[in-house]
C-alpha atoms as a PDB file:
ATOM      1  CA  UNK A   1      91.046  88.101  81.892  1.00  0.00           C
ATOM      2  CA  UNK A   2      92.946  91.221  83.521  1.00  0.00           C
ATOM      3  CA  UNK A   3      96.501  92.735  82.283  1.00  0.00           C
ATOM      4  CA  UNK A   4      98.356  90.326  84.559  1.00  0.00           C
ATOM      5  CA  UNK A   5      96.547  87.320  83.441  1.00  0.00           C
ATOM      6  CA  UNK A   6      97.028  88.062  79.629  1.00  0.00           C
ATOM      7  CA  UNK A   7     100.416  88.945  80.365  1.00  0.00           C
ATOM      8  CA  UNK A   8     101.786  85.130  81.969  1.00  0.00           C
ATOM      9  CA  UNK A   9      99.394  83.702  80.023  1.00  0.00           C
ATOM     10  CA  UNK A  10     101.504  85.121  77.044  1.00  0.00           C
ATOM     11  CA  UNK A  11     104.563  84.531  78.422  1.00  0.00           C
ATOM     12  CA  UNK A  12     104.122  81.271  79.412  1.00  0.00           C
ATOM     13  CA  UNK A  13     103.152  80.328  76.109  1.00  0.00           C
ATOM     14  CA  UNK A  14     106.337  81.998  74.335  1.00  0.00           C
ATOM     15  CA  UNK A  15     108.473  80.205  76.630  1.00  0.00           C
ATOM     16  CA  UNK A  16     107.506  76.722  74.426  1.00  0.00           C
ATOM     17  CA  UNK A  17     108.101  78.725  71.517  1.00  0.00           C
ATOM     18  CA  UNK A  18     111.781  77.806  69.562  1.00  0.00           C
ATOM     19  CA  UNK A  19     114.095  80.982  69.746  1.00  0.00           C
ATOM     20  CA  UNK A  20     113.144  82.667  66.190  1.00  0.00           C
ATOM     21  CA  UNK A  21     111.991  86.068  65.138  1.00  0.00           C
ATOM     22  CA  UNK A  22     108.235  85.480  65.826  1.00  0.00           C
ATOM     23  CA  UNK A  23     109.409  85.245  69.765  1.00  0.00           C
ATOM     24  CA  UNK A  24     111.509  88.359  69.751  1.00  0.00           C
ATOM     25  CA  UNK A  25     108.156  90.033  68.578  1.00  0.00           C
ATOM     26  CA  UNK A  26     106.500  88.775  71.300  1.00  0.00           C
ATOM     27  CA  UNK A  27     108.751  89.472  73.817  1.00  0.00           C
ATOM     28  CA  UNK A  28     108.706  92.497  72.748  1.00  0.00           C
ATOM     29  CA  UNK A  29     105.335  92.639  72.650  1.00  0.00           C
ATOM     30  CA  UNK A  30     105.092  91.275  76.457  1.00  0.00           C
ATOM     31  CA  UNK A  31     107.246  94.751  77.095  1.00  0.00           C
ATOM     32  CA  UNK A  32     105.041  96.783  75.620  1.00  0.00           C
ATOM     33  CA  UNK A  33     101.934  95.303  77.404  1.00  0.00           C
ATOM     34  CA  UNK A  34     103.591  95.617  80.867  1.00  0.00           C
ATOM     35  CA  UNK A  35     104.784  99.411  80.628  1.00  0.00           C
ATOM     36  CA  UNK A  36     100.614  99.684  79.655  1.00  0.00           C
ATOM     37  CA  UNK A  37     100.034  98.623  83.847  1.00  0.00           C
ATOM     38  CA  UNK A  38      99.767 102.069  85.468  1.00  0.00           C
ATOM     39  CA  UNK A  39     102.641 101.739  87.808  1.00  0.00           C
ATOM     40  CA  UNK A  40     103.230 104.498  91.384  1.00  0.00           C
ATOM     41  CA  UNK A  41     105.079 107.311  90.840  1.00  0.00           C
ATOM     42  CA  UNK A  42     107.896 107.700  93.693  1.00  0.00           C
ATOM     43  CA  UNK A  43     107.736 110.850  95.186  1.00  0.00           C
ATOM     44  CA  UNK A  44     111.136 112.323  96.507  1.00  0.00           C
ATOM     45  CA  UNK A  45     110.361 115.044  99.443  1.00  0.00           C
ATOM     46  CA  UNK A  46     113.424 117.532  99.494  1.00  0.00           C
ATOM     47  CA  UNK A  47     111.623 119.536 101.970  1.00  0.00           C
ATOM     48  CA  UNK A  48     114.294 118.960 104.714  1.00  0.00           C
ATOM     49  CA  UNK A  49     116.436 120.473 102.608  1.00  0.00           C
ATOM     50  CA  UNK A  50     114.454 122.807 100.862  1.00  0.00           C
ATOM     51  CA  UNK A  51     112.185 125.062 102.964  1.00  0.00           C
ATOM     52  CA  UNK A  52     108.568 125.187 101.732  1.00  0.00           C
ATOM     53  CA  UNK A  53     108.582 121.746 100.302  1.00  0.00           C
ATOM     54  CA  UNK A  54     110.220 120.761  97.117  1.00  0.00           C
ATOM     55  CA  UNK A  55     108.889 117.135  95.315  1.00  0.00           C
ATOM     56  CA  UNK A  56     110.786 115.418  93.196  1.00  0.00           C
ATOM     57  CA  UNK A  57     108.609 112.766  91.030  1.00  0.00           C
ATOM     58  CA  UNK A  58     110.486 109.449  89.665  1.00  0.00           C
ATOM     59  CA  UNK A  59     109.274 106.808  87.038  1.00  0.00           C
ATOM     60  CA  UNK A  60     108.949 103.485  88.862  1.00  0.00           C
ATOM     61  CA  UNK A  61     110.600 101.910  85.986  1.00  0.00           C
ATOM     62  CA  UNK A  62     113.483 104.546  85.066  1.00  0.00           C
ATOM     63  CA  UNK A  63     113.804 106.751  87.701  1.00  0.00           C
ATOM     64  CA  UNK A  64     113.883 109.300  85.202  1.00  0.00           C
ATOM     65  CA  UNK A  65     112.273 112.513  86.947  1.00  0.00           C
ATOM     66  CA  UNK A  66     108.741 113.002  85.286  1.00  0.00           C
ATOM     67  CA  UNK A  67     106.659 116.621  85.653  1.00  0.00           C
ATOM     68  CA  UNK A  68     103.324 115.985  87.909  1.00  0.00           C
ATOM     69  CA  UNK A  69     100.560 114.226  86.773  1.00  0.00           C
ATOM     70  CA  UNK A  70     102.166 113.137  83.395  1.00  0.00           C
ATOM     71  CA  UNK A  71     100.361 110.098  81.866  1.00  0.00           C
ATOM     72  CA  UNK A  72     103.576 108.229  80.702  1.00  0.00           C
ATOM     73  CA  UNK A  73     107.472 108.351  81.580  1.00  0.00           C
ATOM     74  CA  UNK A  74     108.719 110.012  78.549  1.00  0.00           C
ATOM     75  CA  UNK A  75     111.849 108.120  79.004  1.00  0.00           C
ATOM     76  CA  UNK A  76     110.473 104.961  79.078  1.00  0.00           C
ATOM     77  CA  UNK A  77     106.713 104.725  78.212  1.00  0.00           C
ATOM     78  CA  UNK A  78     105.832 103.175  81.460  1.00  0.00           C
ATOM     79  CA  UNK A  79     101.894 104.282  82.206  1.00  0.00           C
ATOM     80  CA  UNK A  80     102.212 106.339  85.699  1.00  0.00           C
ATOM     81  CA  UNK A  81      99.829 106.042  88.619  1.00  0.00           C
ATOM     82  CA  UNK A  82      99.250 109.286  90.758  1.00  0.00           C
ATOM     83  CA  UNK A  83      97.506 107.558  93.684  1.00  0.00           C
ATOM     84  CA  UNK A  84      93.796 109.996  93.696  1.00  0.00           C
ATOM     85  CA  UNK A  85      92.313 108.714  90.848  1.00  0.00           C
END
């Protein structure tokens, strides 16, 4: 079972649960396990505006601008995928 399965497994399962506090957690938890799915970074090129080139790197999930090859949005907490792994 990958990420994705676990995940609507999960979810699918919490959507027979009654609304109570044990469902918040795992919503919550469902959250959690999503930001963990490396997602792509968006890459803004200013270069037509900017000679020489000047990138701008978003969070998929935010759009919070994020330094190069960080790990995690530190807005956020959404895993980041850089594409050359």
């Amino acid at each position: 079972m990958n990420y994705n399965e676990a995940i609507s497994f999960y979810k699918s399962f919490l959507s027979l649960c009654p609304e109570n506090p044990y469902k918040v957690a795992g919503e919550l938890s469902v959250i959690a396990l999503e930001k963990q799915i490396p997602r792509e970074v968006e890459i803004c090129d200013w270069g037509e505006i900017y000679e020489g080139g000047l990138y701008d790197y978003r969070c998929p999930k935010c759009s919070l601008s994020v330094n190069y090859k960080d790990r995690y949005c530190s807005e956020c907490g959404q895993a980041l995928d850089w594409g050359d792994d």
